[in-house]
N, C-alpha and C. Protein backbone atom coordinates (compact mmCIF):
# COMPACT_ATOMS: atom_id res chain seq x y z
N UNK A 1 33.78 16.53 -6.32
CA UNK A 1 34.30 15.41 -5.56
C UNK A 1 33.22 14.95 -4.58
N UNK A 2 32.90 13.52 -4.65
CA UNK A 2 31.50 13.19 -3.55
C UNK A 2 32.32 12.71 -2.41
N UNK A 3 31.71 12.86 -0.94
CA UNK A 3 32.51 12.53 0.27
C UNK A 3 31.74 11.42 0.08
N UNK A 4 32.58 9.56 0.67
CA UNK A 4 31.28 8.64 0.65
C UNK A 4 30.97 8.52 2.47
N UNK A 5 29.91 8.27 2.69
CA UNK A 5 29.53 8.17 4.01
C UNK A 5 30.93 6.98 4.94
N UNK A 6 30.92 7.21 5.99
CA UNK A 6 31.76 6.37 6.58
C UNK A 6 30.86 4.98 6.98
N UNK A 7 31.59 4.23 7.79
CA UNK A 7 30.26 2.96 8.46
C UNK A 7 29.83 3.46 9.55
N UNK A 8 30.26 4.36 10.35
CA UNK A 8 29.85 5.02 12.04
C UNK A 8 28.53 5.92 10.95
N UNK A 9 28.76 6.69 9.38
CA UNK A 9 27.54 7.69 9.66
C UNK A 9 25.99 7.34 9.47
N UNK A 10 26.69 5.55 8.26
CA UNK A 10 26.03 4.82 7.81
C UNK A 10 24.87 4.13 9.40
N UNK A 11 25.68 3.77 9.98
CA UNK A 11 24.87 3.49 11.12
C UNK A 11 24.35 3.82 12.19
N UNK A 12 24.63 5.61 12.13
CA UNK A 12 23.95 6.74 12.63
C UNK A 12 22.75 6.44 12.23
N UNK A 13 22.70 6.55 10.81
CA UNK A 13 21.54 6.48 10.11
C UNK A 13 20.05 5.66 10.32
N UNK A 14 20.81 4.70 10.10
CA UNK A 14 20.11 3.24 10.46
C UNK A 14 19.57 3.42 11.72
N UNK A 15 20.40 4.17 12.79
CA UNK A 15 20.21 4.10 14.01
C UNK A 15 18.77 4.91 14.05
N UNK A 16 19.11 6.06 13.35
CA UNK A 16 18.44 7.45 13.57
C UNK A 16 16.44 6.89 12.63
N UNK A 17 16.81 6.10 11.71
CA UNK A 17 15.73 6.10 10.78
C UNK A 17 14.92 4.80 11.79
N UNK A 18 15.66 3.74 12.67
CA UNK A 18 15.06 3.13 13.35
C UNK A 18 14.13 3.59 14.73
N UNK A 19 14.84 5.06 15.04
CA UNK A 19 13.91 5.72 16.61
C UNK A 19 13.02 6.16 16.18
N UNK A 20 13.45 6.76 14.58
CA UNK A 20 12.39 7.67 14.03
C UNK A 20 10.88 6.59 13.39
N UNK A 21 11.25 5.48 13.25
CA UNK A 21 10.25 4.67 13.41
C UNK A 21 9.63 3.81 14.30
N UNK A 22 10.09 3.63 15.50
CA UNK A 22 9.76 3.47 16.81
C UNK A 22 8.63 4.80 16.80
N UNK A 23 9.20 5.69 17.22
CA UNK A 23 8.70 6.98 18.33
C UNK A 23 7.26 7.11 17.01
N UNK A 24 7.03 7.23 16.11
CA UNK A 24 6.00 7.17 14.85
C UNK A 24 4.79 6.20 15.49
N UNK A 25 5.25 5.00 15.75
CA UNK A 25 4.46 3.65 15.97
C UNK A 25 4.32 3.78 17.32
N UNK A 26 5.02 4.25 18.02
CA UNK A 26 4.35 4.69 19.60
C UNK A 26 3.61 5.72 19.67
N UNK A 27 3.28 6.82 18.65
CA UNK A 27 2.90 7.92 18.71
C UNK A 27 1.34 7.33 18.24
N UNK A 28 1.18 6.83 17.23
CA UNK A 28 0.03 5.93 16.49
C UNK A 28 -0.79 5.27 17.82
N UNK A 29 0.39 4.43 18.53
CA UNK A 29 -0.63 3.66 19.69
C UNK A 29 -0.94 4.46 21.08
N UNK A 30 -0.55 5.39 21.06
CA UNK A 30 -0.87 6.24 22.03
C UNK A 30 -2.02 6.80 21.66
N UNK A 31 -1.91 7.70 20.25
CA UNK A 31 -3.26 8.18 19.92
C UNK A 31 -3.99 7.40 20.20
N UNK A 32 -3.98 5.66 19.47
CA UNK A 32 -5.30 4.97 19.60
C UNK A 32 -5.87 5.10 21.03
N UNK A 33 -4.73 4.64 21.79
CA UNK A 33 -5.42 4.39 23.46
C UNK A 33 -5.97 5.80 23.99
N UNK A 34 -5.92 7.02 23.31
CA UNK A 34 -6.34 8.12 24.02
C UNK A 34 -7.72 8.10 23.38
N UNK A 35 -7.67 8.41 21.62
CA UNK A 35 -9.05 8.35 21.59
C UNK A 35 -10.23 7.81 21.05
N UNK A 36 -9.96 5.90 21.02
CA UNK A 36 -11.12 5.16 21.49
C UNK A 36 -11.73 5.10 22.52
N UNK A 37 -11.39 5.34 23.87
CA UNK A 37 -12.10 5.36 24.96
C UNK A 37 -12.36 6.94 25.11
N UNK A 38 -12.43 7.82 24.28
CA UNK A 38 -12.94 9.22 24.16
C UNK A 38 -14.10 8.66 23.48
N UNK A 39 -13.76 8.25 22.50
CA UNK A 39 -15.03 7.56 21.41
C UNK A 39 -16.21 7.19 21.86
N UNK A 40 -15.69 6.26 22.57
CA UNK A 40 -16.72 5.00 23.48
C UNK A 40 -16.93 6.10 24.47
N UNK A 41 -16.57 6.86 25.43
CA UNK A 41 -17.84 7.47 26.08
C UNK A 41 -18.89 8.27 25.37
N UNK A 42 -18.15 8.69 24.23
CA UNK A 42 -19.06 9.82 23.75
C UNK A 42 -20.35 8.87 22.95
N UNK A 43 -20.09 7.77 22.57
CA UNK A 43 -20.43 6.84 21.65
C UNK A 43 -22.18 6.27 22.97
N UNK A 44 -21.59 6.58 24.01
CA UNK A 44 -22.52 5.52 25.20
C UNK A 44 -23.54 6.90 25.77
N UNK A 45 -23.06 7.69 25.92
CA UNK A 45 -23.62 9.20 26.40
C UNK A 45 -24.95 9.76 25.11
N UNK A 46 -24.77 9.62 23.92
CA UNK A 46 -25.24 9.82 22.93
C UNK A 46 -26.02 9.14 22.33
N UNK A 47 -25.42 7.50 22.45
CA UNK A 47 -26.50 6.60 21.40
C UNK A 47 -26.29 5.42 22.06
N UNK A 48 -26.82 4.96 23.18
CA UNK A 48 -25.80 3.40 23.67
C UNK A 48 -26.51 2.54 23.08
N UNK A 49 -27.65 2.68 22.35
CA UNK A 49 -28.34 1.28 21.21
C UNK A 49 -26.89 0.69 20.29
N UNK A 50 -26.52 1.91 19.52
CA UNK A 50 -25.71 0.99 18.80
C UNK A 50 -24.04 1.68 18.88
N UNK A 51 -23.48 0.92 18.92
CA UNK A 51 -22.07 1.10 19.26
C UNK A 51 -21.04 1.28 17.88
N UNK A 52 -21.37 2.03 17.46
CA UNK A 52 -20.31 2.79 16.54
C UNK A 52 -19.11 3.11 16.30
N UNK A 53 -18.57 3.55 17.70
CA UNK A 53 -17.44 3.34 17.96
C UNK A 53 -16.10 2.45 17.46
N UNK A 54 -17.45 1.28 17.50
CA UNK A 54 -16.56 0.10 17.57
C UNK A 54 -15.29 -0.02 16.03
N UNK A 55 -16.41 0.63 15.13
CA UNK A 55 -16.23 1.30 13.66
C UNK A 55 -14.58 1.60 13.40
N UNK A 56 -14.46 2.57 14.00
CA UNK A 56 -13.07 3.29 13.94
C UNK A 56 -12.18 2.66 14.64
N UNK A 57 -12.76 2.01 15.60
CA UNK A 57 -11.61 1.07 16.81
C UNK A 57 -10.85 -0.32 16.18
N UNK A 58 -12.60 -0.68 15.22
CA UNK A 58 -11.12 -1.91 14.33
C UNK A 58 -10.64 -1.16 13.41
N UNK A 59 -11.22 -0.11 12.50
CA UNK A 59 -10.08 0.23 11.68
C UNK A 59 -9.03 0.89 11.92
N UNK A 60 -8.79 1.29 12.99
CA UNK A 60 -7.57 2.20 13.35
C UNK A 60 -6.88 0.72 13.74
N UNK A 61 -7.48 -0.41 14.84
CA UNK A 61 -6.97 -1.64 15.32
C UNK A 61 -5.96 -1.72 14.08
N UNK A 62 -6.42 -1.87 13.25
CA UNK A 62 -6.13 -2.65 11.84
C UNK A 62 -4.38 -2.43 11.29
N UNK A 63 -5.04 -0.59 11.31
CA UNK A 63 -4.29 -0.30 10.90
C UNK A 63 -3.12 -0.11 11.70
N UNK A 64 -3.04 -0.23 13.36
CA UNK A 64 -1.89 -0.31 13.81
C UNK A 64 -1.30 -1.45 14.10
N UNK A 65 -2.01 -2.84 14.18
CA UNK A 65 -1.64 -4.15 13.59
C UNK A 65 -1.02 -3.97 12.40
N UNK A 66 -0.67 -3.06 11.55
CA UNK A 66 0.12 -3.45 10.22
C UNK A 66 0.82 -2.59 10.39
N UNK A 67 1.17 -1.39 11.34
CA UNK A 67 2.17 -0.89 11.69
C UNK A 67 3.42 -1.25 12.19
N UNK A 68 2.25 -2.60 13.47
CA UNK A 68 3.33 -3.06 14.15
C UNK A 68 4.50 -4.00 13.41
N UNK A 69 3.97 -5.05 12.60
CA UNK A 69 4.13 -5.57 11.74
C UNK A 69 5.26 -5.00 10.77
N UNK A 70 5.12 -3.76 10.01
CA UNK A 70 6.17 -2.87 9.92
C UNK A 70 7.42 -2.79 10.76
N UNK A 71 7.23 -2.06 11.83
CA UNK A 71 8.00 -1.80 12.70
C UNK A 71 8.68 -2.59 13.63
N UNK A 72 7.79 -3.83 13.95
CA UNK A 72 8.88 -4.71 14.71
C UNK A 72 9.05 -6.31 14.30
N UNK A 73 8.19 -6.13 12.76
CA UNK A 73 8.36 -8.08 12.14
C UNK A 73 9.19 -7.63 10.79
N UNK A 74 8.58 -7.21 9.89
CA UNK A 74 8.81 -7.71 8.49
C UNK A 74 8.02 -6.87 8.00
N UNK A 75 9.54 -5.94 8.02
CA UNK A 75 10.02 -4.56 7.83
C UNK A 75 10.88 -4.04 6.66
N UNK A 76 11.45 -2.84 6.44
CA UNK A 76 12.59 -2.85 5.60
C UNK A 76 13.99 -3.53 5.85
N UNK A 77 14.08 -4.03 6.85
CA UNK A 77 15.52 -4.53 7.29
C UNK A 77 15.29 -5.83 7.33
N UNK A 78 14.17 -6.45 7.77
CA UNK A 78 13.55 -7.79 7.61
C UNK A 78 15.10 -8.68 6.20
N UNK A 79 14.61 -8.36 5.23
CA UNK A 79 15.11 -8.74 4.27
C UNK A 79 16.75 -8.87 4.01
N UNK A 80 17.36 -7.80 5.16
CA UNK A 80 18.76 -7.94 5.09
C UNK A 80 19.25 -8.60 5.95
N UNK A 81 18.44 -8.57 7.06
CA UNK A 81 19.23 -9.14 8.45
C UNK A 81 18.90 -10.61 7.69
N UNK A 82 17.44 -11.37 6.75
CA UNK A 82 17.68 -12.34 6.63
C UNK A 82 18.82 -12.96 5.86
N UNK A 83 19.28 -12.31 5.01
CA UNK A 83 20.42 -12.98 4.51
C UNK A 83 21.30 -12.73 5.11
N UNK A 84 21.68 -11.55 5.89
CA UNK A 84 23.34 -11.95 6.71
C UNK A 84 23.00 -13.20 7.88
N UNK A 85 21.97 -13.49 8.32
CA UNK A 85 21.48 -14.84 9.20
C UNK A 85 21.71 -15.94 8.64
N UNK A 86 20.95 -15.82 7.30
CA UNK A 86 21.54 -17.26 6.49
C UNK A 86 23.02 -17.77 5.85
N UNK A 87 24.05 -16.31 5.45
CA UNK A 87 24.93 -16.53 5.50
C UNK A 87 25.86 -17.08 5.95
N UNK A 88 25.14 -16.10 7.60
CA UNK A 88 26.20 -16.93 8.89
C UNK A 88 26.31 -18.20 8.89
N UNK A 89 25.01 -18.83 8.89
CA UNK A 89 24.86 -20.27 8.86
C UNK A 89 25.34 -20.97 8.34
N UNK A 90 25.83 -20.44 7.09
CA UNK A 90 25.83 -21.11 5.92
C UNK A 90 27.32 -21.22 6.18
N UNK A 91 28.26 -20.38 6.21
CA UNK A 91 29.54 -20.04 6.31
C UNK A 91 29.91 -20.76 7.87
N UNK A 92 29.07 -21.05 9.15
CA UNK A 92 28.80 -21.88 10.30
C UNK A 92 29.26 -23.35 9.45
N UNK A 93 28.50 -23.70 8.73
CA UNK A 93 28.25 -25.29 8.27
C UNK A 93 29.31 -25.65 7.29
N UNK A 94 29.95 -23.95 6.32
CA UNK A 94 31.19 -24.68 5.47
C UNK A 94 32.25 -24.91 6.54
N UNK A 95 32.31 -24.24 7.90
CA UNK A 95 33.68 -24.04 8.37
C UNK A 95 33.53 -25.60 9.20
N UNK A 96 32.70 -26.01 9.46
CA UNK A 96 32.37 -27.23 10.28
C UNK A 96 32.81 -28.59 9.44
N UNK A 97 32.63 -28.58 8.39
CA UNK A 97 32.95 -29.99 7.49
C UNK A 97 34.28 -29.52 7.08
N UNK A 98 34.63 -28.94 7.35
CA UNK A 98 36.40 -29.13 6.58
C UNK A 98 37.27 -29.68 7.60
């Protein structure tokens, strides 16, 4: 016999898989801010002709620009919230002309 999830566990879930991707993408930009400017001193102490650093700073940049992007644009939920938005609307505009 399968138990089916309720809507409170369903949106535990949702709830739970959304902090758990928050706290991920804050964890990412924290690292960055701790250690590029570890980088860059060690980077200026060692070799200040050429700045190397800079190297890992856009690609990590990069890559947490497409995190963010993930996490707070156009995402996995991106796609659902757009159609219950357009629905509304839509169901807004049939209830209006009658």
């Amino acid at each position: 016999m399968e138990i089916l999830p309720n809507k409170e566990t369903i949106a535990y879930r949702k709830a739970s898989r959304r902090v758990r991707e928050l706290k991920e993408f804050y964890g990412n930009l924290t690292s960055y801010c701790l250690v590029i400017p570890f980088l860059a001193i060690l980077n200026l102490l060692t070799a200040p002709g050429y700045l190397w650093f800079l190297w890992p700073a856009l690609g990590w940049g990069i890559g947490i620009a497409f995190h963010a992007v993930g996490v707070f644009g156009i995402g996995k939920g991106w796609e659902e919230r757009k159609i219950k938005e357009l629905m509304e609307k839509e169901e807004k505009g049939k209830i209006k002309t009658l």
